[in-house]
ModelCIF file with pLDDT and N, C-alpha, C, O atoms, coordinates in Angstrom:
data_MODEL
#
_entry.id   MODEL 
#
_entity.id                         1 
_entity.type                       polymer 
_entity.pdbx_number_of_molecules   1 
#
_entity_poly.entity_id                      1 
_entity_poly.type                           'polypeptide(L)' 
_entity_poly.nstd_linkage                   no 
_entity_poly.nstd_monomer                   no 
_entity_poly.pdbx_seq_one_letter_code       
;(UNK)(UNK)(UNK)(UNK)(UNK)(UNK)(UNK)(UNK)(UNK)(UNK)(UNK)(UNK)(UNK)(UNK)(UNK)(UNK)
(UNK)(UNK)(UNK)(UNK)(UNK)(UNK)(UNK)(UNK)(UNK)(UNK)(UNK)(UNK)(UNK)(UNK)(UNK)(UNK)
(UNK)(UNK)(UNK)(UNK)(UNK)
;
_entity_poly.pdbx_seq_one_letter_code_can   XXXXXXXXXXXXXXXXXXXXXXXXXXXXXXXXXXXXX 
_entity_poly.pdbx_strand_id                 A 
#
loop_
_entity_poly_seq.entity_id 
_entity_poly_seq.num 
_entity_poly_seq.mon_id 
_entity_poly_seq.hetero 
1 1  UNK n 
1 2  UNK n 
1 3  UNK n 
1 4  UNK n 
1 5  UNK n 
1 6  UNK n 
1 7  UNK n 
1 8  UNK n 
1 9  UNK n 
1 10 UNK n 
1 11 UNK n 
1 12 UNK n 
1 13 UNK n 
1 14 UNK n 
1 15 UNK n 
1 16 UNK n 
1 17 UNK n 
1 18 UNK n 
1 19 UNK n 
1 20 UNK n 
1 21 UNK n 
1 22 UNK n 
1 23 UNK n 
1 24 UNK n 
1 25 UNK n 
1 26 UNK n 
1 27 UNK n 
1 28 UNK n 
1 29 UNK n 
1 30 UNK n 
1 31 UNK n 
1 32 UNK n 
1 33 UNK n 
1 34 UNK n 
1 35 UNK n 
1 36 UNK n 
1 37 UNK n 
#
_struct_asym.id          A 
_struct_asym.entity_id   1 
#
loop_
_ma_qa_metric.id 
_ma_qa_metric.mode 
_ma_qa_metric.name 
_ma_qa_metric.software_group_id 
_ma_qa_metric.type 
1 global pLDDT . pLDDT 
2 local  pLDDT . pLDDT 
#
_ma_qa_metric_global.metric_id      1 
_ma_qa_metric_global.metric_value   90.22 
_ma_qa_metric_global.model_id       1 
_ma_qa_metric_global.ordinal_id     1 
#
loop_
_ma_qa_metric_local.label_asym_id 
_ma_qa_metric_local.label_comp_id 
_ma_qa_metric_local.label_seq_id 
_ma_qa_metric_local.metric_id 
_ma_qa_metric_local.metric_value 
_ma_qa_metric_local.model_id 
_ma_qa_metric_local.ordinal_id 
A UNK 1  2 96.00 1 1  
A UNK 2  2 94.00 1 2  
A UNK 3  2 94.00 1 3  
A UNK 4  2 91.00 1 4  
A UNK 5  2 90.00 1 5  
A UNK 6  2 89.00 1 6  
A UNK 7  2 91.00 1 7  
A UNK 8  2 89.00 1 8  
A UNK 9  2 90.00 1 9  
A UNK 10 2 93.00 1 10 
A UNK 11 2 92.00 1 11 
A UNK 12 2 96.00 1 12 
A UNK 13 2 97.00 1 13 
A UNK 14 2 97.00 1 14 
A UNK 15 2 96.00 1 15 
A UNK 16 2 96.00 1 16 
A UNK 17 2 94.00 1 17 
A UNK 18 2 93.00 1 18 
A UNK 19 2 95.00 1 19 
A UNK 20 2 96.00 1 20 
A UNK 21 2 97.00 1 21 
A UNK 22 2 96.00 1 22 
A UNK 23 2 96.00 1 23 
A UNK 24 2 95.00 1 24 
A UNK 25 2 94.00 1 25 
A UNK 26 2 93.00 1 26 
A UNK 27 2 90.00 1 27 
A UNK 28 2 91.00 1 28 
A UNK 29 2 90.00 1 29 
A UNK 30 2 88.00 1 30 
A UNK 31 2 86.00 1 31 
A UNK 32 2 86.00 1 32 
A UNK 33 2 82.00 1 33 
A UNK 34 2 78.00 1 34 
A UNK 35 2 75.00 1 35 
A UNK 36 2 68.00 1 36 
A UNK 37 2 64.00 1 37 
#
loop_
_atom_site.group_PDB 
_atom_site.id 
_atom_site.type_symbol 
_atom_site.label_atom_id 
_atom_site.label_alt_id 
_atom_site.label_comp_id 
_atom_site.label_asym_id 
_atom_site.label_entity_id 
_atom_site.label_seq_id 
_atom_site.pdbx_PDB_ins_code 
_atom_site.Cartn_x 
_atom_site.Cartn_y 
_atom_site.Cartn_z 
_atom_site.occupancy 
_atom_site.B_iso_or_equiv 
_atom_site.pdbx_formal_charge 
_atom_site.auth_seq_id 
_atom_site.auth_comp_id 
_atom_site.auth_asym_id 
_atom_site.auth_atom_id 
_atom_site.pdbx_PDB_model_num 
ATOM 1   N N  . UNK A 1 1  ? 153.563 149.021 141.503 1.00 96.00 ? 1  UNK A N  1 
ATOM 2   C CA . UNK A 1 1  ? 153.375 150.157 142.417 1.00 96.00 ? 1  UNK A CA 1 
ATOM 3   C C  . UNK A 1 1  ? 154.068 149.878 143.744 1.00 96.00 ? 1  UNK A C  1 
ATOM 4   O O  . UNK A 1 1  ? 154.107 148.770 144.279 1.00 96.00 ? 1  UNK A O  1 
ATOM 5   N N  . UNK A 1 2  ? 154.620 151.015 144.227 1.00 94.00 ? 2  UNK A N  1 
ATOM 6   C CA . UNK A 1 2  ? 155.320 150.575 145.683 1.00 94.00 ? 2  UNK A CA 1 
ATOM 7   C C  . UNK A 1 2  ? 154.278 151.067 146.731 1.00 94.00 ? 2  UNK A C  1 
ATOM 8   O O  . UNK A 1 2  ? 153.470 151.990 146.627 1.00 94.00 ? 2  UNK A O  1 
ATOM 9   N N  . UNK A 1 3  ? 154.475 150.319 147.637 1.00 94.00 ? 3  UNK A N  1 
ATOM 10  C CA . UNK A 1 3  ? 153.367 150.244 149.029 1.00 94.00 ? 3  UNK A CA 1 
ATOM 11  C C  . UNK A 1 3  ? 154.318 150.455 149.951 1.00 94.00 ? 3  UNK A C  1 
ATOM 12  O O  . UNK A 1 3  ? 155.542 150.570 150.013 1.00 94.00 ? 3  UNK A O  1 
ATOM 13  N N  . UNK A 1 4  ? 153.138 150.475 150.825 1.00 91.00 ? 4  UNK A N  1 
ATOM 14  C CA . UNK A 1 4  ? 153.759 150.765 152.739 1.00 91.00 ? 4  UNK A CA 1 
ATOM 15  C C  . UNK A 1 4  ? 155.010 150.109 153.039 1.00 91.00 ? 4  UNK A C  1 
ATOM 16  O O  . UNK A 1 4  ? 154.959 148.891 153.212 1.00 91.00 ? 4  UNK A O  1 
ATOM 17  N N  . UNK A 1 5  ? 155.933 150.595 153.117 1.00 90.00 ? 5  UNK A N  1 
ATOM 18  C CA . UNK A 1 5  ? 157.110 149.736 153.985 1.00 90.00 ? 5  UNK A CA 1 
ATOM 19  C C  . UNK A 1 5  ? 156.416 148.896 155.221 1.00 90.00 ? 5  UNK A C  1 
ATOM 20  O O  . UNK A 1 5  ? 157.186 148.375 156.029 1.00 90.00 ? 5  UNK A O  1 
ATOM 21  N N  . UNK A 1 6  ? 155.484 148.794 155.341 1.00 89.00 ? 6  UNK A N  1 
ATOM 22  C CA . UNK A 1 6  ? 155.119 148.195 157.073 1.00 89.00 ? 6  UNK A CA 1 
ATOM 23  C C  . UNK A 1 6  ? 154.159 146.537 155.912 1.00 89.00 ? 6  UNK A C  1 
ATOM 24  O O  . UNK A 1 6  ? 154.234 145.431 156.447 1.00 89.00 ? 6  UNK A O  1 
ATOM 25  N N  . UNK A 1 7  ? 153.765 146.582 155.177 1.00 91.00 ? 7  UNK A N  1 
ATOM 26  C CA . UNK A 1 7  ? 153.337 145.743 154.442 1.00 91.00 ? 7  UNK A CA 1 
ATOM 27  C C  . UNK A 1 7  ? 153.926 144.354 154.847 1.00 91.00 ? 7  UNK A C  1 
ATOM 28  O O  . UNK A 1 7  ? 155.144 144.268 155.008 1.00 91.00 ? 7  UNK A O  1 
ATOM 29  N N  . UNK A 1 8  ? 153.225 143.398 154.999 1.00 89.00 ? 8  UNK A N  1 
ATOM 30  C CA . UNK A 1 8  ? 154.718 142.205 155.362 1.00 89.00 ? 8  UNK A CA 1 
ATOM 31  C C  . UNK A 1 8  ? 153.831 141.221 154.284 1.00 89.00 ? 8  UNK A C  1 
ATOM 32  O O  . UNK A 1 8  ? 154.319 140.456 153.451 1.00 89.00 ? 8  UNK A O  1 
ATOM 33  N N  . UNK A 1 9  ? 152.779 141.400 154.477 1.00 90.00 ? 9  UNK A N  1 
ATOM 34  C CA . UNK A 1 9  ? 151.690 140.064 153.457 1.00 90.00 ? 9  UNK A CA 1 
ATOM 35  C C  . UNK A 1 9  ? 150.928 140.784 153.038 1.00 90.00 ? 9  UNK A C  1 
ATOM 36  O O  . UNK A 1 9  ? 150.619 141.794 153.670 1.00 90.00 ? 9  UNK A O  1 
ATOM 37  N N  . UNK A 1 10 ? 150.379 140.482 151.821 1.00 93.00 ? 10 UNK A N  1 
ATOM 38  C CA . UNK A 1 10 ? 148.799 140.807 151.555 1.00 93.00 ? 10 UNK A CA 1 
ATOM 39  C C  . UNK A 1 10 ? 147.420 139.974 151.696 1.00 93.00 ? 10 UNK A C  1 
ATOM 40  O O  . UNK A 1 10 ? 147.285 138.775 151.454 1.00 93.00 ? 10 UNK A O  1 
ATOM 41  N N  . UNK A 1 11 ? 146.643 140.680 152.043 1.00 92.00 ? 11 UNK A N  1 
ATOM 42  C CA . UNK A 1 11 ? 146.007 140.142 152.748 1.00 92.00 ? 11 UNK A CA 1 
ATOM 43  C C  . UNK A 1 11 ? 144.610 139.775 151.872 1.00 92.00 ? 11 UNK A C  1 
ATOM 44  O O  . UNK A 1 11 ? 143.998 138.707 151.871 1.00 92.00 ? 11 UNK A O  1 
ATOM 45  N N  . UNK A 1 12 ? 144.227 141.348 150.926 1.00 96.00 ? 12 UNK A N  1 
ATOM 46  C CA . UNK A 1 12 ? 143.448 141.111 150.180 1.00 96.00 ? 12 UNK A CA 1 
ATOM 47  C C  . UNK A 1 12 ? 143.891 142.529 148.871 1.00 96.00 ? 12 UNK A C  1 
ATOM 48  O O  . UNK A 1 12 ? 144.776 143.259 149.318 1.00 96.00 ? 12 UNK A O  1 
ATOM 49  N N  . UNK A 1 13 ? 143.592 142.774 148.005 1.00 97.00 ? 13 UNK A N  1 
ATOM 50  C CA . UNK A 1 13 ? 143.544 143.892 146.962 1.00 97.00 ? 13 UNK A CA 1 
ATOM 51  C C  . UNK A 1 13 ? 141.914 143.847 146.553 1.00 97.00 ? 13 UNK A C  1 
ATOM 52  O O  . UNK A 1 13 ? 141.351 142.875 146.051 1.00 97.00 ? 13 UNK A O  1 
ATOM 53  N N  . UNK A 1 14 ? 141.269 145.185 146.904 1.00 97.00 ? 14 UNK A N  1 
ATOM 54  C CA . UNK A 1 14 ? 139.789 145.118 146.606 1.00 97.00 ? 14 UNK A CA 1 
ATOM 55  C C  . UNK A 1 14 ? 139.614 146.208 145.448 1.00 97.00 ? 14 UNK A C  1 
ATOM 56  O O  . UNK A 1 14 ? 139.884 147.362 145.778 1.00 97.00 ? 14 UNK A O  1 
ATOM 57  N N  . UNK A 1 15 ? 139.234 146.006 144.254 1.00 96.00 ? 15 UNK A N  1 
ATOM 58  C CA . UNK A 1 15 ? 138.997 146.821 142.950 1.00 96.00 ? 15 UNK A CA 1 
ATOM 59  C C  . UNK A 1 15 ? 137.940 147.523 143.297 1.00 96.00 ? 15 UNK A C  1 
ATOM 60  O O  . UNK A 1 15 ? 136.904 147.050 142.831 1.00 96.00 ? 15 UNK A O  1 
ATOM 61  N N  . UNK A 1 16 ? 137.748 148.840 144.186 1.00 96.00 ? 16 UNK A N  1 
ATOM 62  C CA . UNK A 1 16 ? 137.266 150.044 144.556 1.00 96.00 ? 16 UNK A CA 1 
ATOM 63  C C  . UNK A 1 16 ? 135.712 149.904 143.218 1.00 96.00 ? 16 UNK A C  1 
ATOM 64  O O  . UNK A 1 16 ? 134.549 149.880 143.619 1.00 96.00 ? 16 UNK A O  1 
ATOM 65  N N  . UNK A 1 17 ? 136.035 149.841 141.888 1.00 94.00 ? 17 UNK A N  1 
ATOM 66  C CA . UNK A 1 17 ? 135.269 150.392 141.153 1.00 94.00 ? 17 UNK A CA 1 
ATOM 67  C C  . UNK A 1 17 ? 134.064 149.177 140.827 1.00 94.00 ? 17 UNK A C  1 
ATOM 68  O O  . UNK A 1 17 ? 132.856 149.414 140.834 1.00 94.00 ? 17 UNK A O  1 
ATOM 69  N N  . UNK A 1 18 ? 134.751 147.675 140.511 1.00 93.00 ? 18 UNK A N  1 
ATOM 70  C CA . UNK A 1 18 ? 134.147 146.458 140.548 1.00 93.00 ? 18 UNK A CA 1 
ATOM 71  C C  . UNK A 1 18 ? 133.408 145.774 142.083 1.00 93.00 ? 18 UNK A C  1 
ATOM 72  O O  . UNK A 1 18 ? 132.384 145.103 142.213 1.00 93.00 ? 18 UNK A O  1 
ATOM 73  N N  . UNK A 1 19 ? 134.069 146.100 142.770 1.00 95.00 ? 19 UNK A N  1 
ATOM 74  C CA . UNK A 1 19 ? 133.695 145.321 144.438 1.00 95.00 ? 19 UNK A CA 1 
ATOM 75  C C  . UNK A 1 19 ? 134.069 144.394 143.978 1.00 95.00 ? 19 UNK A C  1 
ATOM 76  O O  . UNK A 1 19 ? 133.193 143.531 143.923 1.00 95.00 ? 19 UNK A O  1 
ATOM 77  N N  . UNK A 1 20 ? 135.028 144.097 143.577 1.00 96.00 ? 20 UNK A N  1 
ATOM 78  C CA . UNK A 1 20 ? 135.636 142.294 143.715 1.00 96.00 ? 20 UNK A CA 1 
ATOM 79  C C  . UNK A 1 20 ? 136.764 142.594 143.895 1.00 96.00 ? 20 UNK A C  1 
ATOM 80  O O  . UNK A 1 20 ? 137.225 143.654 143.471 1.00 96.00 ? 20 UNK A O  1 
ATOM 81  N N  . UNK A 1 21 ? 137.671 141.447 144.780 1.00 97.00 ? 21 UNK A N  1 
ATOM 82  C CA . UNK A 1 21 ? 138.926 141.091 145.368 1.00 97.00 ? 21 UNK A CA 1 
ATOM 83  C C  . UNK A 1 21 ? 139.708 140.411 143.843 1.00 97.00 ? 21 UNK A C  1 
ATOM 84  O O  . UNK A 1 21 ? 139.347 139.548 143.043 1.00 97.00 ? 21 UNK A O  1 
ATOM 85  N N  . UNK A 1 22 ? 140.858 141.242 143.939 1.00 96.00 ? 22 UNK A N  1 
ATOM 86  C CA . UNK A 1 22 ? 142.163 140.340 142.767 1.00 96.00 ? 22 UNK A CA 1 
ATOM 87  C C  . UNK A 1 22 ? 142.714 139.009 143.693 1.00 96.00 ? 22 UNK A C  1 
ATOM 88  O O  . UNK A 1 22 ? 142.907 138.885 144.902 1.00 96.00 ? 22 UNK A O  1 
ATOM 89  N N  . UNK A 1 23 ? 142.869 138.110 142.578 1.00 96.00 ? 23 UNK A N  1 
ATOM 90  C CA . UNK A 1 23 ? 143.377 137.072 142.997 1.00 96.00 ? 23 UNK A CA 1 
ATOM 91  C C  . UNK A 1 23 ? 144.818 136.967 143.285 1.00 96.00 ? 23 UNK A C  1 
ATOM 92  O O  . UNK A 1 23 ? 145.360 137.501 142.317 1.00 96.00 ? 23 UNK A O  1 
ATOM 93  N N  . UNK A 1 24 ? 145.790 136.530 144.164 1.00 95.00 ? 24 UNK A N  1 
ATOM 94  C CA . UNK A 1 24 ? 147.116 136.432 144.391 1.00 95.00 ? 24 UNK A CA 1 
ATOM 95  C C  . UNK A 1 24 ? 147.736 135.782 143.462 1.00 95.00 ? 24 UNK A C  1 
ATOM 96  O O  . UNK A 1 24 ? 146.936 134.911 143.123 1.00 95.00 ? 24 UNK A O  1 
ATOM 97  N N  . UNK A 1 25 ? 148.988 135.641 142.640 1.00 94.00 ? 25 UNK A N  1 
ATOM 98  C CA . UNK A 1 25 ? 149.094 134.798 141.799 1.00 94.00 ? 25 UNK A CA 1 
ATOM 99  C C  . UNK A 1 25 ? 150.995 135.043 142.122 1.00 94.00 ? 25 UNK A C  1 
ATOM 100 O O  . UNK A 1 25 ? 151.540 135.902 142.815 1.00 94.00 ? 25 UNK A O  1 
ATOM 101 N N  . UNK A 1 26 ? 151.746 133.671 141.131 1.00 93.00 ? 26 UNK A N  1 
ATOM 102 C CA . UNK A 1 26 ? 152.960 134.038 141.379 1.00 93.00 ? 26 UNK A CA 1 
ATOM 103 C C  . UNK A 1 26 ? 153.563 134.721 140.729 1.00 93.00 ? 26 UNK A C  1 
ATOM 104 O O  . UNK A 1 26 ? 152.863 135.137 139.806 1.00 93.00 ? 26 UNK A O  1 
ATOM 105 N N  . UNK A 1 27 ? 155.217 135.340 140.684 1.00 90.00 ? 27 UNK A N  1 
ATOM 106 C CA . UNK A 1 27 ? 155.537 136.324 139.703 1.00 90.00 ? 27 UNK A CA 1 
ATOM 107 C C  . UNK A 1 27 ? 156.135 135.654 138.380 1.00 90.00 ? 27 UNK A C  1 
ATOM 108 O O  . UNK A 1 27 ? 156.508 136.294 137.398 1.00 90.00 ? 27 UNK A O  1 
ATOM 109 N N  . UNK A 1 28 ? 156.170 134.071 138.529 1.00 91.00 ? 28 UNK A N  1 
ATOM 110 C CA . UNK A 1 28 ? 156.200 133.718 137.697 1.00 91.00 ? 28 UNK A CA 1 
ATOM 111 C C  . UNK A 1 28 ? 155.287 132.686 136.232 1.00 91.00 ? 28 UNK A C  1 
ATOM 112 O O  . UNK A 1 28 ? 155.606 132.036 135.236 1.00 91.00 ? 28 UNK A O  1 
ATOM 113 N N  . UNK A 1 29 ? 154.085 133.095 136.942 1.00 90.00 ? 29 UNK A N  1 
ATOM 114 C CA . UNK A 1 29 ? 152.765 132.791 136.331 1.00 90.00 ? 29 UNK A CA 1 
ATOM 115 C C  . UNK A 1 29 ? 152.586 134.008 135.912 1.00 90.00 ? 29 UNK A C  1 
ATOM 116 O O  . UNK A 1 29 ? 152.780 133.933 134.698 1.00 90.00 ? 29 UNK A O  1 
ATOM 117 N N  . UNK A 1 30 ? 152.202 135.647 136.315 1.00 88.00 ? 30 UNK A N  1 
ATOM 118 C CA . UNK A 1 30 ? 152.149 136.525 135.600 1.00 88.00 ? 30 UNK A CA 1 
ATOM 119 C C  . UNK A 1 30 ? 153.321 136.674 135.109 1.00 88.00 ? 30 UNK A C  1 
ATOM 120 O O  . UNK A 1 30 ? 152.846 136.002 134.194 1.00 88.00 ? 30 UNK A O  1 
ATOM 121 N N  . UNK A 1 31 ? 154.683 136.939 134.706 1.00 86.00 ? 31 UNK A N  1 
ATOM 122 C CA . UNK A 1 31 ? 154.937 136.941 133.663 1.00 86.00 ? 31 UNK A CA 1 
ATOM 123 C C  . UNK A 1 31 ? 155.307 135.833 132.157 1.00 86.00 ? 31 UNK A C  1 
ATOM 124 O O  . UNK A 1 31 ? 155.950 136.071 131.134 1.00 86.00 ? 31 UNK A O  1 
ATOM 125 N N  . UNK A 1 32 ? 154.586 134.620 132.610 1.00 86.00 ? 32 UNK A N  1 
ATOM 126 C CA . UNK A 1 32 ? 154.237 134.100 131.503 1.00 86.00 ? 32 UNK A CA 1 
ATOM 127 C C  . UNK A 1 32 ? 153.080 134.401 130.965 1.00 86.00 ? 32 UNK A C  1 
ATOM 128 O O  . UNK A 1 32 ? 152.956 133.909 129.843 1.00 86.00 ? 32 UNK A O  1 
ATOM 129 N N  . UNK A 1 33 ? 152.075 135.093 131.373 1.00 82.00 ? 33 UNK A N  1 
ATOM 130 C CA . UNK A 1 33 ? 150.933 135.773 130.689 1.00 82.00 ? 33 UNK A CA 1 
ATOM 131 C C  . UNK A 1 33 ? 150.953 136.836 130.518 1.00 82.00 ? 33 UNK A C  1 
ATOM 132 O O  . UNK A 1 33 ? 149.912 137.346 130.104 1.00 82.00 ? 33 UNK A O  1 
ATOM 133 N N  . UNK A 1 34 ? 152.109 137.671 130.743 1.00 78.00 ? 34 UNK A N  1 
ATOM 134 C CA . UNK A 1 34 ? 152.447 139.331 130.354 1.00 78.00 ? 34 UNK A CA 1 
ATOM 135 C C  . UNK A 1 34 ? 152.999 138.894 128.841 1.00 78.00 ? 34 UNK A C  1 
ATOM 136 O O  . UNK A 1 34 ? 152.528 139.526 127.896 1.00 78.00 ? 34 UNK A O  1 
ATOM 137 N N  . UNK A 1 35 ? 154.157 137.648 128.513 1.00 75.00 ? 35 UNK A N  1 
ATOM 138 C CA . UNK A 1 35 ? 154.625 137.596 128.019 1.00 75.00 ? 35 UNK A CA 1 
ATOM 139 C C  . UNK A 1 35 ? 154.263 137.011 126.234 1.00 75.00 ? 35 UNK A C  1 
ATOM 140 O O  . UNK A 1 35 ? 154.936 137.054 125.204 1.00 75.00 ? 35 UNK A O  1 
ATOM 141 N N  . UNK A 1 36 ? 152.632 136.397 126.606 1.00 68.00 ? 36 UNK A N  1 
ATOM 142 C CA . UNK A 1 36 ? 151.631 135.764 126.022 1.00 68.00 ? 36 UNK A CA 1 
ATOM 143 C C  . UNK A 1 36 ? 150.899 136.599 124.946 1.00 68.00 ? 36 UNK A C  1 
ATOM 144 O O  . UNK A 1 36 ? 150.613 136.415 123.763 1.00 68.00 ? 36 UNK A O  1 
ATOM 145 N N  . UNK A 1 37 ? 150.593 138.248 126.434 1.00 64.00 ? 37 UNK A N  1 
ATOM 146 C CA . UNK A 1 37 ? 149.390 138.905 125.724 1.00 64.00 ? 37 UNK A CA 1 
ATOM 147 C C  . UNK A 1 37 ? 150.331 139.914 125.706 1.00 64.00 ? 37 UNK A C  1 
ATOM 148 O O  . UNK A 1 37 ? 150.062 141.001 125.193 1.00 64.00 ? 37 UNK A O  1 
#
């Protein structure tokens, strides 16, 4: 998904429906587990 151009870091991503925060991870750790499942 594309975000705010003003974005520079993230800070947190909060799952609205769960109340829990996603964890940060790298882009090359998720796509060795895109690539898995």
């Amino acid at each position: 998904y594309a975000i705010s151009v003003e974005a520079k870091k993230i800070i947190a991503v909060l799952d609205l429906e769960d109340n829990a925060y996603l964890r940060s991870e790298t882009l090359e750790r998720i796509l060795v587990k895109s690539n898995m499942t």
